[in-house]
PDB file of N, CA and C in Angstrom:
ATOM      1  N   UNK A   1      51.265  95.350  69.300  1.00  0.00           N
ATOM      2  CA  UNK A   1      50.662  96.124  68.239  1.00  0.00           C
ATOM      3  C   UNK A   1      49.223  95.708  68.028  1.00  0.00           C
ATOM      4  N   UNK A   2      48.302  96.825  67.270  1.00  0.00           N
ATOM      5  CA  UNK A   2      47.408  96.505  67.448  1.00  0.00           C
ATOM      6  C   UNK A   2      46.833  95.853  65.829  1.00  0.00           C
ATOM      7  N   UNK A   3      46.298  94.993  65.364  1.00  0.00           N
ATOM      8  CA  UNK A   3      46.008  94.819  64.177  1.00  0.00           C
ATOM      9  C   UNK A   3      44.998  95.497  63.669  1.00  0.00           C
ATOM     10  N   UNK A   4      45.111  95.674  62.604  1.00  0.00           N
ATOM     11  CA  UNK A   4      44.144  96.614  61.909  1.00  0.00           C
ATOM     12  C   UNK A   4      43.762  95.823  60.142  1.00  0.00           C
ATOM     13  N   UNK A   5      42.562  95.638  59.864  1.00  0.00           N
ATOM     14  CA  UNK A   5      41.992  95.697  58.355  1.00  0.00           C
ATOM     15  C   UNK A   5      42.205  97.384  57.423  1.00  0.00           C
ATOM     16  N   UNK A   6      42.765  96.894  56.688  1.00  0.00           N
ATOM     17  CA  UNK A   6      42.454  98.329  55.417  1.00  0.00           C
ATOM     18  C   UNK A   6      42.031  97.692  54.536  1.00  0.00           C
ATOM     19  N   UNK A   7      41.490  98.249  53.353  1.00  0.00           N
ATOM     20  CA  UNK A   7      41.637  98.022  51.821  1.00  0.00           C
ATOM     21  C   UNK A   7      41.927  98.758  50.981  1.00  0.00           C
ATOM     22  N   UNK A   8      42.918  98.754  50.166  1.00  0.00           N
ATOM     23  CA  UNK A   8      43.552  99.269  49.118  1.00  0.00           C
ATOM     24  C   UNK A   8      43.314  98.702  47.782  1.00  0.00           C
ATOM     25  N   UNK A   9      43.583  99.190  46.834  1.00  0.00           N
ATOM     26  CA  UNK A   9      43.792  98.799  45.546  1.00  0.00           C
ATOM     27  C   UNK A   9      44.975  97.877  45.306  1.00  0.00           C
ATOM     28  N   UNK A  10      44.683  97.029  44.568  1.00  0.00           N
ATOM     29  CA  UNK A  10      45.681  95.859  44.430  1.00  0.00           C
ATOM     30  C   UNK A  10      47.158  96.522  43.865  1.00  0.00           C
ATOM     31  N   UNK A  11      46.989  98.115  43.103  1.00  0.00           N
ATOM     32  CA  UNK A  11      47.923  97.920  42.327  1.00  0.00           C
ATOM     33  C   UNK A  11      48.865  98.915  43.260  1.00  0.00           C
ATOM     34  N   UNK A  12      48.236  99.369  44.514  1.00  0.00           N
ATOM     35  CA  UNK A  12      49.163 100.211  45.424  1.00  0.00           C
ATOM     36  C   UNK A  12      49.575  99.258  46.350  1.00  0.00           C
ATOM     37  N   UNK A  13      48.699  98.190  46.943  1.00  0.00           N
ATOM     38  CA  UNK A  13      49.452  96.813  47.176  1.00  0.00           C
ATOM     39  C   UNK A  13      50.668  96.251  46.964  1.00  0.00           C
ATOM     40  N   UNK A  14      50.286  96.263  45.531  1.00  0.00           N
ATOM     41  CA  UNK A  14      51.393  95.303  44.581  1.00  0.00           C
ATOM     42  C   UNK A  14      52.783  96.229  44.307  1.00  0.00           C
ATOM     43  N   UNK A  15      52.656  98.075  44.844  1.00  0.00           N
ATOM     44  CA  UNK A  15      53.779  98.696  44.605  1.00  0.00           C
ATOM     45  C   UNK A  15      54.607  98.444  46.014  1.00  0.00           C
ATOM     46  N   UNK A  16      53.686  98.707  47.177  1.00  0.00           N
ATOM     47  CA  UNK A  16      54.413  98.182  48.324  1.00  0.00           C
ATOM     48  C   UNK A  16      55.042  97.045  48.644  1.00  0.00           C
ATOM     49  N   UNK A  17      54.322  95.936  47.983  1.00  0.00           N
ATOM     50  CA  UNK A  17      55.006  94.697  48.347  1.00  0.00           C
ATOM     51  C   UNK A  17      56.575  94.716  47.638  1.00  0.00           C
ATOM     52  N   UNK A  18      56.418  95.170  46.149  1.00  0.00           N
ATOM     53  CA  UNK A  18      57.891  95.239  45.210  1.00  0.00           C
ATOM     54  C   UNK A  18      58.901  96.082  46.086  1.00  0.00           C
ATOM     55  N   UNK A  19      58.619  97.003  46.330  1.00  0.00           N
ATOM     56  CA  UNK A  19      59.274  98.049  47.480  1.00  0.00           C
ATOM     57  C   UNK A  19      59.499  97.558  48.512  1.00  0.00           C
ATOM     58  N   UNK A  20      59.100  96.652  49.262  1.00  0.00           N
ATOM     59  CA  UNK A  20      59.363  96.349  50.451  1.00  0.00           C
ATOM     60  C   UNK A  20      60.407  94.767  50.146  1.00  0.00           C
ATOM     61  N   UNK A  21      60.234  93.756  49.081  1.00  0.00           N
ATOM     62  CA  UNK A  21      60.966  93.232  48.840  1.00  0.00           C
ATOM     63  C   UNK A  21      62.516  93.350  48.587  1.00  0.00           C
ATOM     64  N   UNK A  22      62.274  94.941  47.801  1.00  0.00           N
ATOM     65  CA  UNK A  22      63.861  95.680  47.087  1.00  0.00           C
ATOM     66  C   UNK A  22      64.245  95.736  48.591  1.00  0.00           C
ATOM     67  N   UNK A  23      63.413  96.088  49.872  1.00  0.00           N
ATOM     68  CA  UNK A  23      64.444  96.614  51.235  1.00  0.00           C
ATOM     69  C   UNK A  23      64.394  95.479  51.997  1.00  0.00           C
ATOM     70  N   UNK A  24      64.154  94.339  51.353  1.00  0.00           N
ATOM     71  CA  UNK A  24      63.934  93.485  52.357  1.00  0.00           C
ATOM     72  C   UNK A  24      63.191  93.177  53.688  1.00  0.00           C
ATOM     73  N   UNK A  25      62.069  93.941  53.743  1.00  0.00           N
ATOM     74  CA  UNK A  25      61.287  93.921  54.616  1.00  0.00           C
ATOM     75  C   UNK A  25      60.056  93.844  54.125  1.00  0.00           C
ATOM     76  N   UNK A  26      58.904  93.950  54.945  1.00  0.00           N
ATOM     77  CA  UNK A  26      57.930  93.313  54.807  1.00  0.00           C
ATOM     78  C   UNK A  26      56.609  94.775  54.268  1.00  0.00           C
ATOM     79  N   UNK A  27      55.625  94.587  53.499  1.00  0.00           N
ATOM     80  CA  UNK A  27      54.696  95.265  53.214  1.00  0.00           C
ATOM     81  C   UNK A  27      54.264  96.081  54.485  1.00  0.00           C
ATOM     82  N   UNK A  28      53.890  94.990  55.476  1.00  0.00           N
ATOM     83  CA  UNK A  28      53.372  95.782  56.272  1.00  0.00           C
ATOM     84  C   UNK A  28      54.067  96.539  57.267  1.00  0.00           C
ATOM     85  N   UNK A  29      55.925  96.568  57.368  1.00  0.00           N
ATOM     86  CA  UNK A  29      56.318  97.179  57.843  1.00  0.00           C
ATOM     87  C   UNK A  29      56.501  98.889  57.142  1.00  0.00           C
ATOM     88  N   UNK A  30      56.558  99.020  55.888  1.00  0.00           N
ATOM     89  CA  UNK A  30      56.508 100.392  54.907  1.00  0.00           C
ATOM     90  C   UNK A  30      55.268 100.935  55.575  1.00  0.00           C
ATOM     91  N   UNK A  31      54.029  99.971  55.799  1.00  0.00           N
ATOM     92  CA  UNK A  31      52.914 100.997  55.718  1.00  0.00           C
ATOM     93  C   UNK A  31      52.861 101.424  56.756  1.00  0.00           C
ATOM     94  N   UNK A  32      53.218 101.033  57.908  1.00  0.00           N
ATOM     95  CA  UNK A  32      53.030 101.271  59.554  1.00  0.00           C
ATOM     96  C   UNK A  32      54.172 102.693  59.604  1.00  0.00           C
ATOM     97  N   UNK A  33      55.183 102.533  58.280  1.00  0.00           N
ATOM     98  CA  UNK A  33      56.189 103.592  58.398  1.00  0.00           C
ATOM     99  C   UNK A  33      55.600 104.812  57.524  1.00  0.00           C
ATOM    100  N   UNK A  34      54.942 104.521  56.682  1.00  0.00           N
ATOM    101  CA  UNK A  34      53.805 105.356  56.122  1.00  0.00           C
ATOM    102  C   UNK A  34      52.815 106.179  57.120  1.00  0.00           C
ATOM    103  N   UNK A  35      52.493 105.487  57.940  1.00  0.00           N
ATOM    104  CA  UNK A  35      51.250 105.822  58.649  1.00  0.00           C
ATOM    105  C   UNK A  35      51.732 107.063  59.867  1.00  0.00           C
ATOM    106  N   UNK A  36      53.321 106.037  60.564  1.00  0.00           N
ATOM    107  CA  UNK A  36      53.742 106.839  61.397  1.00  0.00           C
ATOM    108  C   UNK A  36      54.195 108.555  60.339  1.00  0.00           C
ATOM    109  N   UNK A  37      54.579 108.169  59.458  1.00  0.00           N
ATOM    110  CA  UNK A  37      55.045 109.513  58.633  1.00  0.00           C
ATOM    111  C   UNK A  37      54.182 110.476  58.244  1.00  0.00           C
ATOM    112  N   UNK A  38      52.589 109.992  58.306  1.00  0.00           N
ATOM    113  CA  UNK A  38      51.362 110.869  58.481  1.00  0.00           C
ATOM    114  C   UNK A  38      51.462 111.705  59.473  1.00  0.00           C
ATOM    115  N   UNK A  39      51.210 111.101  60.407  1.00  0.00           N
ATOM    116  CA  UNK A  39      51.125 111.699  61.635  1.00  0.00           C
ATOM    117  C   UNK A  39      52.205 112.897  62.080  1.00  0.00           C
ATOM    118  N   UNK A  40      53.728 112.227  61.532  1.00  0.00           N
ATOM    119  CA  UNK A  40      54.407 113.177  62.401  1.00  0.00           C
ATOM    120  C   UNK A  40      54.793 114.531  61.283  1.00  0.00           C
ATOM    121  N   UNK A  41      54.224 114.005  59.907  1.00  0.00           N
ATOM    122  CA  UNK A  41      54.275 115.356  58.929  1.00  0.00           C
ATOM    123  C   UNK A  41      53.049 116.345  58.731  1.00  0.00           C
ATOM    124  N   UNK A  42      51.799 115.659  58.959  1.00  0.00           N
ATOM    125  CA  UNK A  42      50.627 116.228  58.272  1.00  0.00           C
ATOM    126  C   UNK A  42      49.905 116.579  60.006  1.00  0.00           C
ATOM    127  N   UNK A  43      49.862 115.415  60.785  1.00  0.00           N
ATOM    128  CA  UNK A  43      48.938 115.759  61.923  1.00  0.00           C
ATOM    129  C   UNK A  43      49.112 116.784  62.964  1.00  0.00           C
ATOM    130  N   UNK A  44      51.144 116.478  63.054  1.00  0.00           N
ATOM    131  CA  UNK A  44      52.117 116.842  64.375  1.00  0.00           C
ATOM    132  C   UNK A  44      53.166 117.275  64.085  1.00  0.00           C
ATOM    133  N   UNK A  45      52.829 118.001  62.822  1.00  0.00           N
ATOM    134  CA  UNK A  45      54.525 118.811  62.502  1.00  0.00           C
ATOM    135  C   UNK A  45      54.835 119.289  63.260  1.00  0.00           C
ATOM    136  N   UNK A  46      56.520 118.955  62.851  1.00  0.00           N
ATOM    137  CA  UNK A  46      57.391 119.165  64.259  1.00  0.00           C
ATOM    138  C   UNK A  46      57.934 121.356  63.442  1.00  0.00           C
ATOM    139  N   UNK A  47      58.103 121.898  64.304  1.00  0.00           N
ATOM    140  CA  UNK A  47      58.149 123.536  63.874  1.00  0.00           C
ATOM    141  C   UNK A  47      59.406 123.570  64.683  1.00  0.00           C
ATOM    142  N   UNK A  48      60.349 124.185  64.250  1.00  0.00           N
ATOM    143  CA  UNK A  48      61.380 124.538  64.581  1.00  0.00           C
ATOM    144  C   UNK A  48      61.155 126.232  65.274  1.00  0.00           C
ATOM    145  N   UNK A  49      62.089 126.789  65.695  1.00  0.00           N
ATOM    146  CA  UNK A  49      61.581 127.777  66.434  1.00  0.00           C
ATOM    147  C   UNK A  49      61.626 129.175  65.533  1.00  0.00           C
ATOM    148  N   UNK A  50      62.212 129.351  64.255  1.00  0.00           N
ATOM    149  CA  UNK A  50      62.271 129.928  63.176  1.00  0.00           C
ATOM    150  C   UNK A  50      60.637 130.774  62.763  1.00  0.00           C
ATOM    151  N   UNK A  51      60.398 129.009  62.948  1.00  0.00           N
ATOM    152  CA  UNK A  51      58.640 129.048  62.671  1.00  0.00           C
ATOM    153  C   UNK A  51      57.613 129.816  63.786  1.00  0.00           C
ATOM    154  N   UNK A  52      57.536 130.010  64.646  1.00  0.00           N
ATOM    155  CA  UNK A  52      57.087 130.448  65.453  1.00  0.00           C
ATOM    156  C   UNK A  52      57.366 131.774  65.140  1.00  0.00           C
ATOM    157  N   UNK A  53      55.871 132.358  65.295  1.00  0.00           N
ATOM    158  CA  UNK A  53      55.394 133.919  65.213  1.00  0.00           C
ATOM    159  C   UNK A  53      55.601 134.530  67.080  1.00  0.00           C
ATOM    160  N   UNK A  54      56.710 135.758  67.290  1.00  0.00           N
ATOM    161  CA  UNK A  54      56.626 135.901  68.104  1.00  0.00           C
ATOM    162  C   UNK A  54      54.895 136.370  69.117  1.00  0.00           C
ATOM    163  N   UNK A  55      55.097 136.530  70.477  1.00  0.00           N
ATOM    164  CA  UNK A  55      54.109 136.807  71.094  1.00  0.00           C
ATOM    165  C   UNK A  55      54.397 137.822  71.911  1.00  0.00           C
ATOM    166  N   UNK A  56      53.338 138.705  71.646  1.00  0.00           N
ATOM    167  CA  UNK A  56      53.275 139.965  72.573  1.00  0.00           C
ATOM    168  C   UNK A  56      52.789 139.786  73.963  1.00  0.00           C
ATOM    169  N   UNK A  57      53.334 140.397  74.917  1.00  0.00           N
ATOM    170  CA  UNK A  57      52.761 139.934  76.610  1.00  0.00           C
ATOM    171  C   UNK A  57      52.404 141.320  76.786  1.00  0.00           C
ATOM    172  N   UNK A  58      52.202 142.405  75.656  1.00  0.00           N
ATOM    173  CA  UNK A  58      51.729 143.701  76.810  1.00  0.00           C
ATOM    174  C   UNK A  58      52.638 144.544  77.190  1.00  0.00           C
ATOM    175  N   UNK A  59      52.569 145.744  77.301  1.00  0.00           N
ATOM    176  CA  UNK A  59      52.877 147.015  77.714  1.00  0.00           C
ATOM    177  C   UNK A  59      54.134 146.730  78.860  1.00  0.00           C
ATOM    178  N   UNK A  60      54.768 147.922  79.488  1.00  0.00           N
ATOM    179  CA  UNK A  60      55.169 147.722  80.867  1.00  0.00           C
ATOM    180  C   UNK A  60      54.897 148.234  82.067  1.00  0.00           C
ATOM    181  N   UNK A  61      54.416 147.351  82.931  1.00  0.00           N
ATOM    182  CA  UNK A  61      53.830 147.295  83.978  1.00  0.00           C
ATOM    183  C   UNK A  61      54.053 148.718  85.079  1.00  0.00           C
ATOM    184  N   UNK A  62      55.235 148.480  85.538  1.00  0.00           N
ATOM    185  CA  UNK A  62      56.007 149.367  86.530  1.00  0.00           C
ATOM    186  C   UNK A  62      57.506 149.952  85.068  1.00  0.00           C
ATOM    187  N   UNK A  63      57.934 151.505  85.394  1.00  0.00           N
ATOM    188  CA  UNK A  63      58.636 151.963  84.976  1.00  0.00           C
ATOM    189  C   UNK A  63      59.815 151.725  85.692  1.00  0.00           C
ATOM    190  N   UNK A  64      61.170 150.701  84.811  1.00  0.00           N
ATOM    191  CA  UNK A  64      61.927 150.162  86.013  1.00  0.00           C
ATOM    192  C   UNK A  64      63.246 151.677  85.920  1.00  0.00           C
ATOM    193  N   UNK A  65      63.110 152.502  84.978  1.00  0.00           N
ATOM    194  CA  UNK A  65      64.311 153.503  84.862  1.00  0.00           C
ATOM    195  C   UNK A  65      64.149 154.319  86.086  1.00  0.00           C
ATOM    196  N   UNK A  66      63.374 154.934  86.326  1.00  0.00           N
ATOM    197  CA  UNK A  66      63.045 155.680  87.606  1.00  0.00           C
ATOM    198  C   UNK A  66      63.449 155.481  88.760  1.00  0.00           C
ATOM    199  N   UNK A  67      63.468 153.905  89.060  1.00  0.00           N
ATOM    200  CA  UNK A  67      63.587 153.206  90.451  1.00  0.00           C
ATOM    201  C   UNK A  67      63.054 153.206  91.372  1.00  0.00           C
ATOM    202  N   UNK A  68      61.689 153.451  91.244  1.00  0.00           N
ATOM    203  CA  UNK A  68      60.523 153.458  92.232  1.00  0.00           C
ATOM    204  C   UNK A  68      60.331 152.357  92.281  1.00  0.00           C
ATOM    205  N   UNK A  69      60.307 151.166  91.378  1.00  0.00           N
ATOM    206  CA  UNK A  69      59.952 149.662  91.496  1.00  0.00           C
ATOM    207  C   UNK A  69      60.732 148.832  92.558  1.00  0.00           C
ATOM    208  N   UNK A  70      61.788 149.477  92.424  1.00  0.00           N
ATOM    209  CA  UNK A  70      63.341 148.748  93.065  1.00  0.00           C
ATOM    210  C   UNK A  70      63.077 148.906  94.376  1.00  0.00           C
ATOM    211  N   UNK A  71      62.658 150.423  95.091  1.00  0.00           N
ATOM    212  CA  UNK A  71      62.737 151.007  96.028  1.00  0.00           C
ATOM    213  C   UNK A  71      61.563 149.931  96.994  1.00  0.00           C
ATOM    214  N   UNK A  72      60.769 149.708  96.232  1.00  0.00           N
ATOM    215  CA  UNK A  72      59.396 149.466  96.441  1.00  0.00           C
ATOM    216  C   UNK A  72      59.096 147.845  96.695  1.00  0.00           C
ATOM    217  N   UNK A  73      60.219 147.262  96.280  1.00  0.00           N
ATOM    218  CA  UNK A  73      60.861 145.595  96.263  1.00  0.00           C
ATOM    219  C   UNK A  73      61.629 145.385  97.162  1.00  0.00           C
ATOM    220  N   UNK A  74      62.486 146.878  97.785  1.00  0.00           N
ATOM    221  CA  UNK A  74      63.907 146.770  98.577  1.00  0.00           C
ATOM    222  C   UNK A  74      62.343 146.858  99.866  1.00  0.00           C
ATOM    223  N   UNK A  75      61.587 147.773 100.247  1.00  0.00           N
ATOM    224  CA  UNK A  75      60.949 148.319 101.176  1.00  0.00           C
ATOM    225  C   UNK A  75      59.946 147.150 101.605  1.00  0.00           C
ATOM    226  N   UNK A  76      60.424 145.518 100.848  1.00  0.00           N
ATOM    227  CA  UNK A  76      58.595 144.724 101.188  1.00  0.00           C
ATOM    228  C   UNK A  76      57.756 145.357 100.477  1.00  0.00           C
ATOM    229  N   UNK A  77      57.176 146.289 100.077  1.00  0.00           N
ATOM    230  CA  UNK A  77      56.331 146.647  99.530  1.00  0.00           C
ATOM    231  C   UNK A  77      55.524 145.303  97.930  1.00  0.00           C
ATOM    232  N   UNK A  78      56.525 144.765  97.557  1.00  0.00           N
ATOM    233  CA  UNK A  78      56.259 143.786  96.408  1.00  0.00           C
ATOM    234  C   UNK A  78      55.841 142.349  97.280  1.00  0.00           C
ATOM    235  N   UNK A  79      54.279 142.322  96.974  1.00  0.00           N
ATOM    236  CA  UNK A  79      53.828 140.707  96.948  1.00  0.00           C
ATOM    237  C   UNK A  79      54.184 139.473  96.144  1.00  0.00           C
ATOM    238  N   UNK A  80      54.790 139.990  95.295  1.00  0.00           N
ATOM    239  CA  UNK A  80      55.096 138.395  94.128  1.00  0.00           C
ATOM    240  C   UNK A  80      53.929 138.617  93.258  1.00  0.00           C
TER     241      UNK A  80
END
């Protein structure tokens, strides 16, 4: 890990340390769990697929009801 300086106010300090005593762990493990909880709420929200606005790709290309496309795939005619 990498160490890092902050400065805070003594009295948000002094809430972490009480808090981290009640869980038995250490100040600076809350804040590193703080920090990671930035990131993965505010920086890198995670979006479920709900969330996602579909995307349009456009019209259709070849008319596949007809079967000229098919014919035209069966014949080589289709490069990829």
């Amino acid at each position: 890990m990498k160490p890092v300086t902050i400065y805070v106010s003594e009295v948000i300090y002094s809430l972490y340390k009480a808090e981290a005593g009640k869980r038995d762990r250490t100040a600076a493990e809350l804040i590193r769990e703080a920090m990671e909880h930035y990131i993965t709420e505010k920086l890198h929200p995670h979006r479920g697929l709900d969330e996602w606005a579909p995307l349009s790709l456009g019209g259709v290309k070849k008319d596949w009801a007809d079967g000229s496309f098919r014919r035209e795939m069966l014949d080589g005619g289709y490069r990829g």
